[in-house]
C-alpha atoms as a PDB file:
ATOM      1  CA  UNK A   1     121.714 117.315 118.982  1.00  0.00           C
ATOM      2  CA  UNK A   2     120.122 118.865 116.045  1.00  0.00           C
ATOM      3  CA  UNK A   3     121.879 116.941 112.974  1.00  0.00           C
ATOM      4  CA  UNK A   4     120.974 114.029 114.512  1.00  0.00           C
ATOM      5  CA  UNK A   5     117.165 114.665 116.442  1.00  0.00           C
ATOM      6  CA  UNK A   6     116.413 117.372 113.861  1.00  0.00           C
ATOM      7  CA  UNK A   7     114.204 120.481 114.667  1.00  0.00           C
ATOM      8  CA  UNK A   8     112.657 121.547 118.147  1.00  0.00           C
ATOM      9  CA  UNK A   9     109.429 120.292 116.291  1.00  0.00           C
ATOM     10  CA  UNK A  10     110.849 117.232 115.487  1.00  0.00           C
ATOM     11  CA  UNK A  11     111.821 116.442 119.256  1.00  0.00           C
ATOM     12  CA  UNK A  12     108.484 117.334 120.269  1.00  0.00           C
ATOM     13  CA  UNK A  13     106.584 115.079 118.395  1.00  0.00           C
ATOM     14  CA  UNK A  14     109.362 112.007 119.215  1.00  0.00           C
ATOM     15  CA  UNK A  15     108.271 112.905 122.932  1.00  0.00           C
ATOM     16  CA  UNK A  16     104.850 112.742 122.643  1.00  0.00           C
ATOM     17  CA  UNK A  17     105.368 109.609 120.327  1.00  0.00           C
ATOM     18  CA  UNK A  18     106.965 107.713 123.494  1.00  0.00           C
ATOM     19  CA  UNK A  19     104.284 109.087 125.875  1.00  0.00           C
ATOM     20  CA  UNK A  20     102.521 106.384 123.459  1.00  0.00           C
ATOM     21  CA  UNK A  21     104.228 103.482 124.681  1.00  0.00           C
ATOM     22  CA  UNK A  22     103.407 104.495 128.381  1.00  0.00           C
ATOM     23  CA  UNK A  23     100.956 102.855 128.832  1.00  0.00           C
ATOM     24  CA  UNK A  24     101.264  98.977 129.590  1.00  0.00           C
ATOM     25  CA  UNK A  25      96.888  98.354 127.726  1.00  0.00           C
ATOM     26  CA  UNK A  26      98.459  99.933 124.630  1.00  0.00           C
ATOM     27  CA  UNK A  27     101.806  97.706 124.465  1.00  0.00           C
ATOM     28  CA  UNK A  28      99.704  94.842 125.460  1.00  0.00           C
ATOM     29  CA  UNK A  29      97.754  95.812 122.218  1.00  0.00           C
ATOM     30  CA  UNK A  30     100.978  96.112 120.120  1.00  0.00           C
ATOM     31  CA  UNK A  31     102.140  92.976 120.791  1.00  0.00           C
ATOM     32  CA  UNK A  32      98.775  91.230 119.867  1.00  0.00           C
ATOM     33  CA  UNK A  33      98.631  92.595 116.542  1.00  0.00           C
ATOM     34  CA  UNK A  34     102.445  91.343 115.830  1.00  0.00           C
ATOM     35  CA  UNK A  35     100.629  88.132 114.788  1.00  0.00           C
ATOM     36  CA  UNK A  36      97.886  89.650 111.683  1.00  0.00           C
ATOM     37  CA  UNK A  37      94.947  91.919 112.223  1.00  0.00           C
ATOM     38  CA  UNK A  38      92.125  91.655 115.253  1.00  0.00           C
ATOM     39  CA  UNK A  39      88.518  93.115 115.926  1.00  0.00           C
ATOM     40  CA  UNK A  40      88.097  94.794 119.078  1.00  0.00           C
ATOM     41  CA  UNK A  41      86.554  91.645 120.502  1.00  0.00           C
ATOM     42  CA  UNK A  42      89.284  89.736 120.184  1.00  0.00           C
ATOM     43  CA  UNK A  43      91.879  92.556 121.560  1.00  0.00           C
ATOM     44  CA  UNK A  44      89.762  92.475 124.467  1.00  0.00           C
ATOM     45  CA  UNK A  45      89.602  88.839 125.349  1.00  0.00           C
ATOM     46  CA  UNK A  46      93.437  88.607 124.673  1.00  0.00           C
ATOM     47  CA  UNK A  47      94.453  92.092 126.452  1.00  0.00           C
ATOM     48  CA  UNK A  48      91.741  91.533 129.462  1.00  0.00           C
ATOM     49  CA  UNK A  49      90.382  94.695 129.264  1.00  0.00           C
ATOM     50  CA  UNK A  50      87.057  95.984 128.386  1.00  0.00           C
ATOM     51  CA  UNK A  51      86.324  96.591 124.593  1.00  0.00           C
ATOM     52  CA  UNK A  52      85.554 100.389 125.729  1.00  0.00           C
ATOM     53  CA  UNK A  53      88.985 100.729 126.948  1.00  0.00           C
ATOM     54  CA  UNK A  54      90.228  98.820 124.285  1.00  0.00           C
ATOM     55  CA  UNK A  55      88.751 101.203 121.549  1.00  0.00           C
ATOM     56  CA  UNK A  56      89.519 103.908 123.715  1.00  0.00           C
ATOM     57  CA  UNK A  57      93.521 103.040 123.227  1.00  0.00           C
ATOM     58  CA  UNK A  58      93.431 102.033 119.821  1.00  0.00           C
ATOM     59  CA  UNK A  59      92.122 105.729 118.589  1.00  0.00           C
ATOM     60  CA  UNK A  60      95.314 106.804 120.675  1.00  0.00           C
ATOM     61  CA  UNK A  61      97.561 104.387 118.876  1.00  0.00           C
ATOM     62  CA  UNK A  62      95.882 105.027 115.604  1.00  0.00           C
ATOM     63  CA  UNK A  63      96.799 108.696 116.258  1.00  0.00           C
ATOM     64  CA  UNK A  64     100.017 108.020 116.593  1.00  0.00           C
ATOM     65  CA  UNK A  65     100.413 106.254 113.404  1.00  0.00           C
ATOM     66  CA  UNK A  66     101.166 103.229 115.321  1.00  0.00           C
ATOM     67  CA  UNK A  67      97.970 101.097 114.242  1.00  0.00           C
ATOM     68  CA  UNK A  68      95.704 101.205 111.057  1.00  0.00           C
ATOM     69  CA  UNK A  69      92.256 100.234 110.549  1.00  0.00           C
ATOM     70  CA  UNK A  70      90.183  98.462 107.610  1.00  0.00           C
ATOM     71  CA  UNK A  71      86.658  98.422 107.376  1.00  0.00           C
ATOM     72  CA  UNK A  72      84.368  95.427 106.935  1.00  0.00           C
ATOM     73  CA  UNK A  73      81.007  96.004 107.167  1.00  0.00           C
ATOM     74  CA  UNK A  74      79.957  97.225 111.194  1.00  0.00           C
ATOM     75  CA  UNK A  75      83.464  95.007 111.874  1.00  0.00           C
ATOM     76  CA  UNK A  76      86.576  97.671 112.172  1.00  0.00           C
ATOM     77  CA  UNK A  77      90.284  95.005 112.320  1.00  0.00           C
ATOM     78  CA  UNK A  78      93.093  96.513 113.218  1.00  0.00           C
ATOM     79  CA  UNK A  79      96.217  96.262 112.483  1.00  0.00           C
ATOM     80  CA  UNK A  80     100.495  97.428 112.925  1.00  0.00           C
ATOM     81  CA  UNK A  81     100.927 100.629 110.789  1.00  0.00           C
ATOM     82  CA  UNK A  82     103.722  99.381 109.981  1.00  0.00           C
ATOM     83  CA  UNK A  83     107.412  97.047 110.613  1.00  0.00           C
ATOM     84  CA  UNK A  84     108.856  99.947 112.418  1.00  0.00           C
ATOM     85  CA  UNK A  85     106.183  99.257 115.454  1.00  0.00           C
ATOM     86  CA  UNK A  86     107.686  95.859 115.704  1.00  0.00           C
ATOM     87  CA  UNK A  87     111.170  96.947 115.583  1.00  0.00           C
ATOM     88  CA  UNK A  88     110.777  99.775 118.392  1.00  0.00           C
ATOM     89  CA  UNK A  89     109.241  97.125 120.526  1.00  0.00           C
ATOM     90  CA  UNK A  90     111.942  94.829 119.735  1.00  0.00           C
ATOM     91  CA  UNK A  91     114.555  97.230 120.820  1.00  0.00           C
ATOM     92  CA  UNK A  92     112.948  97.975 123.852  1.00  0.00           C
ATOM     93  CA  UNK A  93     112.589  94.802 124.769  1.00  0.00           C
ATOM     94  CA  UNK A  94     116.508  93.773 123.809  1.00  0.00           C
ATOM     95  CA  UNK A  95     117.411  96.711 125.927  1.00  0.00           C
ATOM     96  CA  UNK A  96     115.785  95.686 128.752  1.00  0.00           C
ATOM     97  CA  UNK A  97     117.070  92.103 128.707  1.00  0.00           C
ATOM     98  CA  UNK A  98     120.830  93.258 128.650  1.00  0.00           C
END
């Protein structure tokens, strides 16, 4: 278990990273920004959710080092961290199809 998970550290943060995707706002979120980087308006319109909630997940998912932000101006887009979101979704969602 160890060569291939690592340290009891390691494990713990790969659980709490997966608590992450528990949540069917924040996936919903994930798959949005697949196509380029969004405002919190436009999350909102295209997740149906408030933009409260909205921002409320994204600081969760930027925690996690799932999402990153970029300033401009009072507007805050937000984007995939990076390729290894998309492929973690992508192999959930393969999974699930088998």
């Amino acid at each position: 278990m160890e060569k291939f998970l690592g340290n009891e550290d390691n494990i713990i943060d790969m659980a709490e990273l997966f608590k992450v995707f528990g949540d069917s706002t924040r996936i919903k979120i994930l798959c949005c920004l697949f196509g380029g980087e969004l405002y919190v308006q436009e999350l909102a319109e295209q997740v149906g959710a408030s933009q409260s909630a909205v921002s409320h997940q994204l600081r969760l998912l930027k925690q996690a080092k799932l999402v990153k932000s970029r300033r401009q101006g009072k507007l805050v887009g937000y984007s995939l961290a990076d390729d290894h979101v998309k492929t973690i979704l992508g192999m959930a969602k393969e999974h699930l199809e088998e």
